[in-house]
PDB file of N, CA and C in Angstrom:
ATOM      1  N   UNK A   1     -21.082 -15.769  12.100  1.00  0.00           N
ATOM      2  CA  UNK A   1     -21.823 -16.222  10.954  1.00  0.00           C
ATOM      3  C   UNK A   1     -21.084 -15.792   9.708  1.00  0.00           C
ATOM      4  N   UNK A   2     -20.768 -16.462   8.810  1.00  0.00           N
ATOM      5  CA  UNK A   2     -20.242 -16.324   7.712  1.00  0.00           C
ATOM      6  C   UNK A   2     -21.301 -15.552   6.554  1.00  0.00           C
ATOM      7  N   UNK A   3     -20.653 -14.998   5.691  1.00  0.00           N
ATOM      8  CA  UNK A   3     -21.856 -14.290   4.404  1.00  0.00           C
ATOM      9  C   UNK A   3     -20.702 -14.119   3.520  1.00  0.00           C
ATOM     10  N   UNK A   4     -21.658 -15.262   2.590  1.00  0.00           N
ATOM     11  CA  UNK A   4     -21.001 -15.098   1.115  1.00  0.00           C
ATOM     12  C   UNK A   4     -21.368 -14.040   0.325  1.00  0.00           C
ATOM     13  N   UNK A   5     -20.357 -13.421  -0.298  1.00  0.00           N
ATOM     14  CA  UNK A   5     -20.601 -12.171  -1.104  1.00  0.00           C
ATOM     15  C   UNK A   5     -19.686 -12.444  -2.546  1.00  0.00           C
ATOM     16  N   UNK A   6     -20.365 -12.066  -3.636  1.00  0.00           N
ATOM     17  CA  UNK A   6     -19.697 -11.930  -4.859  1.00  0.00           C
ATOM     18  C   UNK A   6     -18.752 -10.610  -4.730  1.00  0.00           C
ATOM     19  N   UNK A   7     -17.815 -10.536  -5.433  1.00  0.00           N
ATOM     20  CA  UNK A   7     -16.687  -9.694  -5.475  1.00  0.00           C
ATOM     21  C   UNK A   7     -16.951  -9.619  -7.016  1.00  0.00           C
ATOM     22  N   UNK A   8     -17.499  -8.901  -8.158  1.00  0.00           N
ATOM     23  CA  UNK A   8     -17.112  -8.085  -9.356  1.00  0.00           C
ATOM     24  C   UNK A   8     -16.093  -7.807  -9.646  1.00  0.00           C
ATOM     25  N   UNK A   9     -15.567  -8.111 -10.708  1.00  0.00           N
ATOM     26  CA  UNK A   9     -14.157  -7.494 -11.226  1.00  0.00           C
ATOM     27  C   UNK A   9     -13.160  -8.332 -11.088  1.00  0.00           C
ATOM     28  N   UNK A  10     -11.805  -8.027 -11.418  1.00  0.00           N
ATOM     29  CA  UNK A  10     -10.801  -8.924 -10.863  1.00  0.00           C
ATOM     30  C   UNK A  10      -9.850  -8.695  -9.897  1.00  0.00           C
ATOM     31  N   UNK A  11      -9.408  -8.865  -9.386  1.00  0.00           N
ATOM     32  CA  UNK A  11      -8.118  -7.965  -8.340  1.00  0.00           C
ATOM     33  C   UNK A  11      -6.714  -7.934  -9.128  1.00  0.00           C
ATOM     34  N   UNK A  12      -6.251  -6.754  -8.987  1.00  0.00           N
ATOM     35  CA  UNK A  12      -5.211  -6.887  -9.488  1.00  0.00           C
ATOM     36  C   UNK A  12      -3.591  -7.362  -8.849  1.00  0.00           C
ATOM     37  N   UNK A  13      -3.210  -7.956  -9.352  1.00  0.00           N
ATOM     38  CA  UNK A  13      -1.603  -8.576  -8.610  1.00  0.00           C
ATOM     39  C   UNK A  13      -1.064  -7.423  -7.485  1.00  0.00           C
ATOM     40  N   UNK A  14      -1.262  -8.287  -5.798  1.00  0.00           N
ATOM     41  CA  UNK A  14      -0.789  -7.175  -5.275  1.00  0.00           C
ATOM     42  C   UNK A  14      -1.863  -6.926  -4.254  1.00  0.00           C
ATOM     43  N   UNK A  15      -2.737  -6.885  -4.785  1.00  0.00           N
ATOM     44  CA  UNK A  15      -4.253  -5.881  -4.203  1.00  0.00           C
ATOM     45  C   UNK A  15      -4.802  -7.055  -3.352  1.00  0.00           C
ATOM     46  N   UNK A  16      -5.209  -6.015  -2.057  1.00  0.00           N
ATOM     47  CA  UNK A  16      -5.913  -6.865  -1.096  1.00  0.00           C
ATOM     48  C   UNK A  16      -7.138  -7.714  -1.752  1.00  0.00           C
ATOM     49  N   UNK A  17      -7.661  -9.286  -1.298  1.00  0.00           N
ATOM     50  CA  UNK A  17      -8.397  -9.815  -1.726  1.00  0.00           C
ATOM     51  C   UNK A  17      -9.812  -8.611  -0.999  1.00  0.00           C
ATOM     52  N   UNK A  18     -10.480  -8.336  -1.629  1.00  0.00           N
ATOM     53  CA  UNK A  18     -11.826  -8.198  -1.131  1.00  0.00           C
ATOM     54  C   UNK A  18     -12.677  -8.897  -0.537  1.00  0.00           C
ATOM     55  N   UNK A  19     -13.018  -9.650  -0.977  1.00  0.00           N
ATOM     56  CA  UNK A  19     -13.707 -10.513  -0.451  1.00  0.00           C
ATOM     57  C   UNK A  19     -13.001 -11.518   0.955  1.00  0.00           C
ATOM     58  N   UNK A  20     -12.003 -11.302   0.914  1.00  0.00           N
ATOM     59  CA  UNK A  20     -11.402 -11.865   2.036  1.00  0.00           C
ATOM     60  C   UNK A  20     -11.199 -11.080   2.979  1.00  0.00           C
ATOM     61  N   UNK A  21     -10.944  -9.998   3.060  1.00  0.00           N
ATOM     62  CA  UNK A  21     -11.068  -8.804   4.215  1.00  0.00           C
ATOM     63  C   UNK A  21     -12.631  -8.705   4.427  1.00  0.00           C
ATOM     64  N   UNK A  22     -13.808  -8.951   3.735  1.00  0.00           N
ATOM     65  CA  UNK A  22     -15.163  -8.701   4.357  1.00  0.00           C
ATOM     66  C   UNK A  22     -15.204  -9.248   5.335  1.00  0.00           C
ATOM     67  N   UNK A  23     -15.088 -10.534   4.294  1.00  0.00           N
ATOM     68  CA  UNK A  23     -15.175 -12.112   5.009  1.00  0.00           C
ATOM     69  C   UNK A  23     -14.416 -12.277   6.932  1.00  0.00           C
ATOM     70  N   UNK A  24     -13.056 -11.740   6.598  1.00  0.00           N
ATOM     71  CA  UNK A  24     -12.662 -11.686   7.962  1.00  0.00           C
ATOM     72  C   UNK A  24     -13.163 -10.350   9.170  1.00  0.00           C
ATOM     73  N   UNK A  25     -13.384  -9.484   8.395  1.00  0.00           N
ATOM     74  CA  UNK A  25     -14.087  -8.487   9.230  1.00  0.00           C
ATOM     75  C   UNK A  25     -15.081  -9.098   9.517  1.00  0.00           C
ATOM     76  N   UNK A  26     -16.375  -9.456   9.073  1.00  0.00           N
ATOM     77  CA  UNK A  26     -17.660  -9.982   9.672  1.00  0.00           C
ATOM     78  C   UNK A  26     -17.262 -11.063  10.939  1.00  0.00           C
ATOM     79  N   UNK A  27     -16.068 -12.289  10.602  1.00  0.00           N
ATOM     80  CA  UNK A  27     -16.018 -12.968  11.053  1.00  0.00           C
ATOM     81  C   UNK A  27     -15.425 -12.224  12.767  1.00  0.00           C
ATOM     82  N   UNK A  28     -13.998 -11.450  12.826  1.00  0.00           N
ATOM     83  CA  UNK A  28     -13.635 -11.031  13.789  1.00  0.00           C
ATOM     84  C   UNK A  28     -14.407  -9.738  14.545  1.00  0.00           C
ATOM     85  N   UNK A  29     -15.444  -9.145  13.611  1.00  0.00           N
ATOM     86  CA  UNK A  29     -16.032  -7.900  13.762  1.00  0.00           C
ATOM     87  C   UNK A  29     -14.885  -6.930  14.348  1.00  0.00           C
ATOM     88  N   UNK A  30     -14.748  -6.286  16.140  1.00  0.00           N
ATOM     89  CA  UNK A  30     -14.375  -5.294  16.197  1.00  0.00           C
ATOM     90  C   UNK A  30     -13.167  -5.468  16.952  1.00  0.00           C
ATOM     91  N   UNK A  31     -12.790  -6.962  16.360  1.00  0.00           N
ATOM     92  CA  UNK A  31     -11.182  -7.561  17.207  1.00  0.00           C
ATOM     93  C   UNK A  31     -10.302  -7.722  15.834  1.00  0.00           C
ATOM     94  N   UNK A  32     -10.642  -6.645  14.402  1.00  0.00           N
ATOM     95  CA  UNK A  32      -9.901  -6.461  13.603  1.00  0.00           C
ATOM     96  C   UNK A  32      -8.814  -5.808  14.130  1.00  0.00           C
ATOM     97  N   UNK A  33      -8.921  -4.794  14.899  1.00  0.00           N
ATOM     98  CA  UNK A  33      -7.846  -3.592  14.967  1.00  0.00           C
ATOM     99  C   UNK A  33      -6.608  -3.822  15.883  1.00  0.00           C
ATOM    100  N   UNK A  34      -6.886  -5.412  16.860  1.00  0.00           N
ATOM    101  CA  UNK A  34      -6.117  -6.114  17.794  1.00  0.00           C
ATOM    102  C   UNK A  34      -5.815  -7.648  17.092  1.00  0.00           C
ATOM    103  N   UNK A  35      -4.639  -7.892  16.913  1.00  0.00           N
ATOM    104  CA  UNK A  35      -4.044  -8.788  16.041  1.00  0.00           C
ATOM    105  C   UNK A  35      -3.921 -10.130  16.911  1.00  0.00           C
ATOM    106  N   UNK A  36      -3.915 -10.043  18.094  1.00  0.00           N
ATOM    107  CA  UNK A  36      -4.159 -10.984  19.100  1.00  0.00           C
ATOM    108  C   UNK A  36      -5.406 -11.508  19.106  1.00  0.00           C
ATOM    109  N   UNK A  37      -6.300 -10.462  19.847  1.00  0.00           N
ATOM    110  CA  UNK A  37      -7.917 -10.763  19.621  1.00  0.00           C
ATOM    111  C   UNK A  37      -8.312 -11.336  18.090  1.00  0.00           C
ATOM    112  N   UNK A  38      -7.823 -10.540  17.292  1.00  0.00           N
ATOM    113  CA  UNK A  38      -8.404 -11.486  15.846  1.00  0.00           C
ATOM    114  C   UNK A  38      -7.816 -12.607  15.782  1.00  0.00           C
ATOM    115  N   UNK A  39      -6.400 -13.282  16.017  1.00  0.00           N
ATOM    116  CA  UNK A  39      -6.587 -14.428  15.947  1.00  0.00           C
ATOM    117  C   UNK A  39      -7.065 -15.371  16.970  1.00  0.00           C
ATOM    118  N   UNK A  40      -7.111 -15.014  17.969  1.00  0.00           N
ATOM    119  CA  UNK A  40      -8.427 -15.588  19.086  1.00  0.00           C
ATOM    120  C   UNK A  40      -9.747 -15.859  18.501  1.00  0.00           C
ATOM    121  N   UNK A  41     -10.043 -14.738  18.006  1.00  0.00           N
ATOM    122  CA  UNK A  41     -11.639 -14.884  17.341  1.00  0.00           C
ATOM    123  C   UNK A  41     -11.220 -15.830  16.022  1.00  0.00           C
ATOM    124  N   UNK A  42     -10.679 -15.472  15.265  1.00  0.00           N
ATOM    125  CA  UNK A  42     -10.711 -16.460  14.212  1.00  0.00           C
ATOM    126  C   UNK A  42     -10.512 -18.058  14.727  1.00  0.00           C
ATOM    127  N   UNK A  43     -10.084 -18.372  16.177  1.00  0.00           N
ATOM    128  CA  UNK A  43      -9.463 -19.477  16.028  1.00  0.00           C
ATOM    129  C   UNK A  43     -10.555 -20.285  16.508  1.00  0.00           C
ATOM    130  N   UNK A  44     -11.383 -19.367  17.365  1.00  0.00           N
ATOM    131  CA  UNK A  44     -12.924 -19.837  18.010  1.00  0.00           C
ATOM    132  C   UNK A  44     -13.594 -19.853  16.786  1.00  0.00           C
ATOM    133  N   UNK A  45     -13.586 -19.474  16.105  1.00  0.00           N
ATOM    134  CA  UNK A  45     -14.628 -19.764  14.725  1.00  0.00           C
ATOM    135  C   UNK A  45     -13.948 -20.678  13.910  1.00  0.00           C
ATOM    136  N   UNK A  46     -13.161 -20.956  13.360  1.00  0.00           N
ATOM    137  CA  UNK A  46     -12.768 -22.506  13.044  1.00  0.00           C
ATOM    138  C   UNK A  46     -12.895 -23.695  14.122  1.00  0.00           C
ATOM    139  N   UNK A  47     -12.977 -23.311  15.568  1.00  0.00           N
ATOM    140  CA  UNK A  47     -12.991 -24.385  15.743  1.00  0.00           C
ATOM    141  C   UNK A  47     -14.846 -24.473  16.253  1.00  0.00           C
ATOM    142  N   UNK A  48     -15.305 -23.455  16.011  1.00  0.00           N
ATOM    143  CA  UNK A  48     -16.639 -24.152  16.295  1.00  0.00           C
ATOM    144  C   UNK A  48     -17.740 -24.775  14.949  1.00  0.00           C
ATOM    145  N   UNK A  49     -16.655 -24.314  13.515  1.00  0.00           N
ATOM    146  CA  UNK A  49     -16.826 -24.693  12.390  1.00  0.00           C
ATOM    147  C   UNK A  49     -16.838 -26.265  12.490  1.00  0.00           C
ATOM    148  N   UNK A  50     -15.162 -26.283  13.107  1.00  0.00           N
ATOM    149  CA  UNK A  50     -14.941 -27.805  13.090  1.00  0.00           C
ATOM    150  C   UNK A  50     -15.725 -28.917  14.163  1.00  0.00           C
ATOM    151  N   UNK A  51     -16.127 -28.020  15.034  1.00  0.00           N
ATOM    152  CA  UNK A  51     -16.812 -28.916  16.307  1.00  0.00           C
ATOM    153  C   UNK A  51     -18.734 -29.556  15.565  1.00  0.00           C
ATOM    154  N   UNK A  52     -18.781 -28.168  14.898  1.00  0.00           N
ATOM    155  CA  UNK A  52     -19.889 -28.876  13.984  1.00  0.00           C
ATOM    156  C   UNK A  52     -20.289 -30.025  12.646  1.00  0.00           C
ATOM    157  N   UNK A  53     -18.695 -29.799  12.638  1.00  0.00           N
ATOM    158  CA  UNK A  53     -18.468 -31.462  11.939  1.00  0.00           C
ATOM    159  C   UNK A  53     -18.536 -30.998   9.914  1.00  0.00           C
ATOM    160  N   UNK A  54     -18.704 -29.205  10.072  1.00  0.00           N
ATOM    161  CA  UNK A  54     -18.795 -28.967   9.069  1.00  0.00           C
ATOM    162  C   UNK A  54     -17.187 -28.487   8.027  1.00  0.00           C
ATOM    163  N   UNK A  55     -17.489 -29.387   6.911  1.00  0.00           N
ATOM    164  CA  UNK A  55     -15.898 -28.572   5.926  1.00  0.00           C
ATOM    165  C   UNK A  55     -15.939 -27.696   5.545  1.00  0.00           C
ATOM    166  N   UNK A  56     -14.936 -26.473   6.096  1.00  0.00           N
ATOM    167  CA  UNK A  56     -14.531 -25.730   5.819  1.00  0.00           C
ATOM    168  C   UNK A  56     -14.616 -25.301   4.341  1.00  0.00           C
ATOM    169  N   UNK A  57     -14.386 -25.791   3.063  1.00  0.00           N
ATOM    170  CA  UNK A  57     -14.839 -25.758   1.934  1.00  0.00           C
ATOM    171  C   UNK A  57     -16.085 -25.362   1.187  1.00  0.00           C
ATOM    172  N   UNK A  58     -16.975 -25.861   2.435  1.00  0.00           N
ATOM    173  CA  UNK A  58     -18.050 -26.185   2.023  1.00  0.00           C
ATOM    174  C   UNK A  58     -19.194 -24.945   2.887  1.00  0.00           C
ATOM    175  N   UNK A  59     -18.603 -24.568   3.682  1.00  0.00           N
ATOM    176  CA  UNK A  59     -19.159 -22.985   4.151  1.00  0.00           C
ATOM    177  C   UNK A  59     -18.693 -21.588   3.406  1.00  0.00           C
ATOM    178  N   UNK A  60     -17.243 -22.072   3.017  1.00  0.00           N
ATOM    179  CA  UNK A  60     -16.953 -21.112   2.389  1.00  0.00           C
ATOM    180  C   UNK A  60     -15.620 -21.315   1.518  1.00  0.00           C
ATOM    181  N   UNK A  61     -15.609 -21.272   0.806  1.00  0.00           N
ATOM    182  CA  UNK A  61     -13.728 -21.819  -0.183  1.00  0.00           C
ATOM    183  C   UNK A  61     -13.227 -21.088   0.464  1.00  0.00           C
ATOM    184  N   UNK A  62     -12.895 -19.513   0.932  1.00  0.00           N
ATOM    185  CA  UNK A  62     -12.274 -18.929   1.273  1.00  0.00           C
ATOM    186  C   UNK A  62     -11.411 -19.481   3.006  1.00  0.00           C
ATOM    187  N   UNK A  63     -12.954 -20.087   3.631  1.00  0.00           N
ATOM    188  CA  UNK A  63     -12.309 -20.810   4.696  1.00  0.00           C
ATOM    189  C   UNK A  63     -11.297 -21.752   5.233  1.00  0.00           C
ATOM    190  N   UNK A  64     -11.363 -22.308   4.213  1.00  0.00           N
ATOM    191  CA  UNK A  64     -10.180 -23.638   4.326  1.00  0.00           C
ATOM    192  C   UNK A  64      -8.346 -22.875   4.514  1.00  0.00           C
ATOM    193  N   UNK A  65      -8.603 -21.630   3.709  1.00  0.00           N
ATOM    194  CA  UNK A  65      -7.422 -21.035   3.922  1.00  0.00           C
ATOM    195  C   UNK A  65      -7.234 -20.388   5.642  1.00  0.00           C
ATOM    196  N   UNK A  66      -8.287 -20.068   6.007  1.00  0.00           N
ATOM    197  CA  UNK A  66      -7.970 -19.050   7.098  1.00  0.00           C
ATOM    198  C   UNK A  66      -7.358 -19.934   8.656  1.00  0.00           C
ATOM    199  N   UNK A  67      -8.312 -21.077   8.577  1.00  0.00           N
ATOM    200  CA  UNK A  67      -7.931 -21.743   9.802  1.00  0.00           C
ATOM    201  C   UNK A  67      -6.353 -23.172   9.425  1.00  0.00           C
ATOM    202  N   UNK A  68      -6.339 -23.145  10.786  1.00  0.00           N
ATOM    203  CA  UNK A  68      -5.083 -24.025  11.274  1.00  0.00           C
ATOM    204  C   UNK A  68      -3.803 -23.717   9.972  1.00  0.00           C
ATOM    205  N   UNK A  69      -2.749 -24.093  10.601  1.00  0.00           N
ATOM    206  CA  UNK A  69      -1.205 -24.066   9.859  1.00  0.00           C
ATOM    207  C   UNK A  69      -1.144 -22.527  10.252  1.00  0.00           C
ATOM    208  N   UNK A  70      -1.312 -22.342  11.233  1.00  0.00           N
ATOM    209  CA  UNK A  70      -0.686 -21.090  11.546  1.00  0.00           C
ATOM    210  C   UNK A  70      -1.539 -19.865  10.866  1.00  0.00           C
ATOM    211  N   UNK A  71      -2.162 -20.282  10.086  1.00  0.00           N
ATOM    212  CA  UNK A  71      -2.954 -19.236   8.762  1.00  0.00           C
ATOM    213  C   UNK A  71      -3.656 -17.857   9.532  1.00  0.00           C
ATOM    214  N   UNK A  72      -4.374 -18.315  10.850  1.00  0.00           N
ATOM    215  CA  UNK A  72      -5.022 -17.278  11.532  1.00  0.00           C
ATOM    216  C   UNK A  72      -4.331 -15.830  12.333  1.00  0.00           C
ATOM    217  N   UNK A  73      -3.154 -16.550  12.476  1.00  0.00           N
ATOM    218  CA  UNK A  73      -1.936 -15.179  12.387  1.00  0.00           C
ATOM    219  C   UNK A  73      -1.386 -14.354  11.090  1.00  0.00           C
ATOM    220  N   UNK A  74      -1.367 -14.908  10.381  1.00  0.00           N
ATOM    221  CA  UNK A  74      -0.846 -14.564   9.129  1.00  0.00           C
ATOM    222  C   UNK A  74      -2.559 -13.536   8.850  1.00  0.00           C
ATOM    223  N   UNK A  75      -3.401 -13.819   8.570  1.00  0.00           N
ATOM    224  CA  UNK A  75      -4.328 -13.739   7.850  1.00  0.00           C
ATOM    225  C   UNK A  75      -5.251 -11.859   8.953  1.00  0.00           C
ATOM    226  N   UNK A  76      -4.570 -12.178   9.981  1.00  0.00           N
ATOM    227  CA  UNK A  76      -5.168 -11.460  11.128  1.00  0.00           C
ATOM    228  C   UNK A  76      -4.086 -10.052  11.063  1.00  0.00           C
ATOM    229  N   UNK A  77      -2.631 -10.563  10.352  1.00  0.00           N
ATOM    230  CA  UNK A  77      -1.948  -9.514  10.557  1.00  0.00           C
ATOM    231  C   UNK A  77      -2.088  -8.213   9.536  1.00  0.00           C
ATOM    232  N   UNK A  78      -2.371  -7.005   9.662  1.00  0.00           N
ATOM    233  CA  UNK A  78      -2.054  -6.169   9.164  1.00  0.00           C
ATOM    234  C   UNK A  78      -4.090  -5.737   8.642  1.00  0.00           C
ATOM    235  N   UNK A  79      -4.803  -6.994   8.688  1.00  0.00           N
ATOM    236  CA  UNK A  79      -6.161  -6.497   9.057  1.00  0.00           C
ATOM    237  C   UNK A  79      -6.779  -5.237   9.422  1.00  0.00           C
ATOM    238  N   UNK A  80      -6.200  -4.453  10.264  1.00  0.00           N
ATOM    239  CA  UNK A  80      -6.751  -3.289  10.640  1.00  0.00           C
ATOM    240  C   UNK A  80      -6.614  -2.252   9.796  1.00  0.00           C
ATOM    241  N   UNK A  81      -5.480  -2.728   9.070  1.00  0.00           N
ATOM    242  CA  UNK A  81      -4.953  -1.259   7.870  1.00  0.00           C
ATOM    243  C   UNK A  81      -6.180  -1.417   6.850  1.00  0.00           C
ATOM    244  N   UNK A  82      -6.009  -3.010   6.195  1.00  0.00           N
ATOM    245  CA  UNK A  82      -7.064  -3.057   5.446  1.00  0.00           C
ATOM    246  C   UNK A  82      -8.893  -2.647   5.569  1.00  0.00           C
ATOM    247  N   UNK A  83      -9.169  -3.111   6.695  1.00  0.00           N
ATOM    248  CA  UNK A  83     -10.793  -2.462   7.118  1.00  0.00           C
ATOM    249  C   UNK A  83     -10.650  -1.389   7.391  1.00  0.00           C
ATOM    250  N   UNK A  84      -9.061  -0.200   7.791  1.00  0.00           N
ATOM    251  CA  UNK A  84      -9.303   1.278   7.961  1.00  0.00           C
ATOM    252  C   UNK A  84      -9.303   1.627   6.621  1.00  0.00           C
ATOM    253  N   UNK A  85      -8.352   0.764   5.657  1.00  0.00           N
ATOM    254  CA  UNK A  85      -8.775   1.594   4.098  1.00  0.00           C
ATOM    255  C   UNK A  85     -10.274   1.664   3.089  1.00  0.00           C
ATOM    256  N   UNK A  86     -10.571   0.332   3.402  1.00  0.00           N
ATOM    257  CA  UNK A  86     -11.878   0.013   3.072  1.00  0.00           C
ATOM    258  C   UNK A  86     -12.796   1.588   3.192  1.00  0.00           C
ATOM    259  N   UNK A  87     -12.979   1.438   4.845  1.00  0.00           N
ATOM    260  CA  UNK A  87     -13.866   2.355   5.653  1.00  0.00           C
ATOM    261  C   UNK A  87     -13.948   3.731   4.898  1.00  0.00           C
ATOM    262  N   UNK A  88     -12.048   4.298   4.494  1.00  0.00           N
ATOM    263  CA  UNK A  88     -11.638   5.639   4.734  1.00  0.00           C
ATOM    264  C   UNK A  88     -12.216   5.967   3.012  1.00  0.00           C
ATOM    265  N   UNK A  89     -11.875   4.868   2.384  1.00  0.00           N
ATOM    266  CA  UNK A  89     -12.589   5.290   1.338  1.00  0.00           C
ATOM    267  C   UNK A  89     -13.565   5.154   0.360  1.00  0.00           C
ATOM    268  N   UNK A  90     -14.576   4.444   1.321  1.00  0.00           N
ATOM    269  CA  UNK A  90     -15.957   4.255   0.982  1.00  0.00           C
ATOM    270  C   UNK A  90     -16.265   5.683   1.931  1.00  0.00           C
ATOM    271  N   UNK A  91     -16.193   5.791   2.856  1.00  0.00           N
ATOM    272  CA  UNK A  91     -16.775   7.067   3.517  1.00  0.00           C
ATOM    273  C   UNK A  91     -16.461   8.558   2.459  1.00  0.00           C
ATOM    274  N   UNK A  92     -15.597   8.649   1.170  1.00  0.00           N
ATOM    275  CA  UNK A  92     -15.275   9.898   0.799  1.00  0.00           C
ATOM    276  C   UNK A  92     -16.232   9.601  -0.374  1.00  0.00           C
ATOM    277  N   UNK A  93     -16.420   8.572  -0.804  1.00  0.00           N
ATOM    278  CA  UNK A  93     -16.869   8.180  -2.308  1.00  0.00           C
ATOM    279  C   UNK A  93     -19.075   8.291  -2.075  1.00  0.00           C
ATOM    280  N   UNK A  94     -19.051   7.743  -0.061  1.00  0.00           N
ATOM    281  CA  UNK A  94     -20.463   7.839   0.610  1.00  0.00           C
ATOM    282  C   UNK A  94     -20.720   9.568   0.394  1.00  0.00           C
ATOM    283  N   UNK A  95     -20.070   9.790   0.899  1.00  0.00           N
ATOM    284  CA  UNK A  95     -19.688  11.574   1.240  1.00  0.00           C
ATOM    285  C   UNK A  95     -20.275  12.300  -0.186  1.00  0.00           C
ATOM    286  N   UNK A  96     -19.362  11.966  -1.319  1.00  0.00           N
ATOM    287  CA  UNK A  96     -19.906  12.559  -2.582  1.00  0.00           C
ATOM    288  C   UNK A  96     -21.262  12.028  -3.252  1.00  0.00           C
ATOM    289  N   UNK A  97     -22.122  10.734  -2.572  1.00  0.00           N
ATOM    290  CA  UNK A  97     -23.445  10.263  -3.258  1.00  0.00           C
ATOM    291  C   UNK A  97     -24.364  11.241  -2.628  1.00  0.00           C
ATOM    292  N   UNK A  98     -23.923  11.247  -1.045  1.00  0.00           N
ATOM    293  CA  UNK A  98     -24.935  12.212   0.089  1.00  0.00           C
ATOM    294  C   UNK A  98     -25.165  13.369  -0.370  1.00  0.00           C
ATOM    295  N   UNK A  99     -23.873  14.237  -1.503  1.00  0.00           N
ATOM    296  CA  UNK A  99     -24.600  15.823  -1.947  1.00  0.00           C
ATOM    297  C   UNK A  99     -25.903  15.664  -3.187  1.00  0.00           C
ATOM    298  N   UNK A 100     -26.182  14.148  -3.568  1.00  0.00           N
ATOM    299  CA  UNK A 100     -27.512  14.420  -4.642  1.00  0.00           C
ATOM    300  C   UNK A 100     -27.583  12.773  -4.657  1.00  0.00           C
ATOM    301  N   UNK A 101     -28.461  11.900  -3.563  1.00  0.00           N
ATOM    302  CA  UNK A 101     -28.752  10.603  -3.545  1.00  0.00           C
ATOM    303  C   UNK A 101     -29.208  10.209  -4.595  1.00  0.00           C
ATOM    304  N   UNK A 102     -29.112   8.952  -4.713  1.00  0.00           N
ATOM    305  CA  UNK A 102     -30.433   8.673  -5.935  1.00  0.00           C
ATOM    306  C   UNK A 102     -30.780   6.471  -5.767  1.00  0.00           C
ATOM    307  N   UNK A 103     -31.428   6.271  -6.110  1.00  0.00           N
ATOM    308  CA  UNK A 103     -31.883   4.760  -5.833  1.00  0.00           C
ATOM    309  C   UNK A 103     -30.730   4.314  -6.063  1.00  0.00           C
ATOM    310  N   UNK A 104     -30.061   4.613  -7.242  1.00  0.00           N
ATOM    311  CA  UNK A 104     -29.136   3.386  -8.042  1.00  0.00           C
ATOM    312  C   UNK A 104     -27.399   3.951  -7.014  1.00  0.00           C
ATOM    313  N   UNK A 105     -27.385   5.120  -6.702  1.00  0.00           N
ATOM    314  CA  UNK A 105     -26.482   4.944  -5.549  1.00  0.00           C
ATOM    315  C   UNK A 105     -26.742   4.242  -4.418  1.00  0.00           C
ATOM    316  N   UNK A 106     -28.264   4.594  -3.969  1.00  0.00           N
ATOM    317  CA  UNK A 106     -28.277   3.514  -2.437  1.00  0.00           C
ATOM    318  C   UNK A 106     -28.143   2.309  -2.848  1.00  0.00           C
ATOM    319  N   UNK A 107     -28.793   1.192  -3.811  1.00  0.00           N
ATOM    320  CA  UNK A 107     -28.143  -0.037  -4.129  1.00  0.00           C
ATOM    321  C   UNK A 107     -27.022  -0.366  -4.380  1.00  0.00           C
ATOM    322  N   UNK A 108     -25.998   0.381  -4.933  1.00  0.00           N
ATOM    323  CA  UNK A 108     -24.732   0.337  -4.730  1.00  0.00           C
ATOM    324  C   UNK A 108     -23.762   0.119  -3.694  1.00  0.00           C
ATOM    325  N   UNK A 109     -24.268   0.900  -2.617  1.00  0.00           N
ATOM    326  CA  UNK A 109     -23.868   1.685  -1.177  1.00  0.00           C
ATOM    327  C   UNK A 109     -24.103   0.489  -0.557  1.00  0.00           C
ATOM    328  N   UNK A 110     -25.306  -0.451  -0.356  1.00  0.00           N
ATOM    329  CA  UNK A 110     -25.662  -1.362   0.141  1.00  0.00           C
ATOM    330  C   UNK A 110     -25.004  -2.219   0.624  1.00  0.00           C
ATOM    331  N   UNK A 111     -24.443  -2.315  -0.059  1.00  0.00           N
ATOM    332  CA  UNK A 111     -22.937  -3.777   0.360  1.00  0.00           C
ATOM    333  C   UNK A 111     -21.779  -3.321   1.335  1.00  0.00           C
ATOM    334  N   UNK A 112     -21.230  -2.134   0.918  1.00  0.00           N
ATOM    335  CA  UNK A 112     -20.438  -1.549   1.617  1.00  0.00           C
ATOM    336  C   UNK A 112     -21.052  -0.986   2.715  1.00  0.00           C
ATOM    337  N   UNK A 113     -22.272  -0.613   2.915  1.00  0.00           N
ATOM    338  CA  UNK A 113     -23.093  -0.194   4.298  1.00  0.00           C
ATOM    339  C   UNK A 113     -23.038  -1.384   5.785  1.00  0.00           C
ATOM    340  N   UNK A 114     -23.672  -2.537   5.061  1.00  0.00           N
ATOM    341  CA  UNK A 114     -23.514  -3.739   5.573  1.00  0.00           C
ATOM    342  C   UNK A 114     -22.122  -4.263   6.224  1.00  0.00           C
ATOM    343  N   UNK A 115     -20.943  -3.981   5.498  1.00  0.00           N
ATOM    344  CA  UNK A 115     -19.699  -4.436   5.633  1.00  0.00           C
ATOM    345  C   UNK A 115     -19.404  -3.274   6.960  1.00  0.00           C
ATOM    346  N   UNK A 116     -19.526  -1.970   7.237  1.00  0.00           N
ATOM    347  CA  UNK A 116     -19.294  -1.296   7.827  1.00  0.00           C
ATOM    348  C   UNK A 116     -20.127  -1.454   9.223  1.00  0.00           C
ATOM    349  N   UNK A 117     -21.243  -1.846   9.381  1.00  0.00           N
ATOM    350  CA  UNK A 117     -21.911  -2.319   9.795  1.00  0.00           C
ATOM    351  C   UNK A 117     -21.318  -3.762  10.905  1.00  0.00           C
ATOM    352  N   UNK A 118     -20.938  -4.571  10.368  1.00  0.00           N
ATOM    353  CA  UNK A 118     -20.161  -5.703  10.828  1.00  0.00           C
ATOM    354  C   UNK A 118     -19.406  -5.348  11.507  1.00  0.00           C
TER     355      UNK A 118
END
């Protein structure tokens, strides 16, 4: 299942897309860390995108990039670094809200809880 998420801010030249590493983590879940398996999984999810007759565009802009032309290798490689950095440092930044919680940290936390979650 796909989930659109706003990304805040801009990325800077260089910097992993955000929103495109969620996006492919949710999609491959825990066949990020195997570059084979993720593009297996990615390739079963474009094509059951496509078997539903639905455009790629139109589930997600980001999608049209990921499937066919080879894209699901490319897009699968090096994946695991990115969801271990994600993880390694939302868990230090989680770490410092946990010594004095407060509402407007757990709404914050929320998104990145979810993503970890996936």
């Amino acid at each position: 299942r796909a989930v659109k998420r706003q990304v805040s801010g801009t990325q800077g030249a260089g910097a992993p897309d955000e929103e495109e590493v969620r996006l492919l983590a949710l999609i491959v879940k825990s066949s990020h860390s195997d570059d084979t398996e993720c593009k297996k999984k990615l390739e079963e999810y474009c094509k059951a995108l496509t078997d539903a007759k639905l455009k790629l565009k139109n589930v997600h802009n980001k999608l049209k990039d990921f499937c066919g032309n080879g894209n699901e290798e490319k897009k699968c490689k090096g994946l695991k670094d990115k969801v271990k950095a994600k993880c390694t440092e939302f868990k230090g930044k989680l770490g410092k809200n946990l010594a004095s919680p407060s509402d407007k940290d757990c709404k914050e936390n929320e998104r990145q809880c979810l993503f970890l979650e996936g």
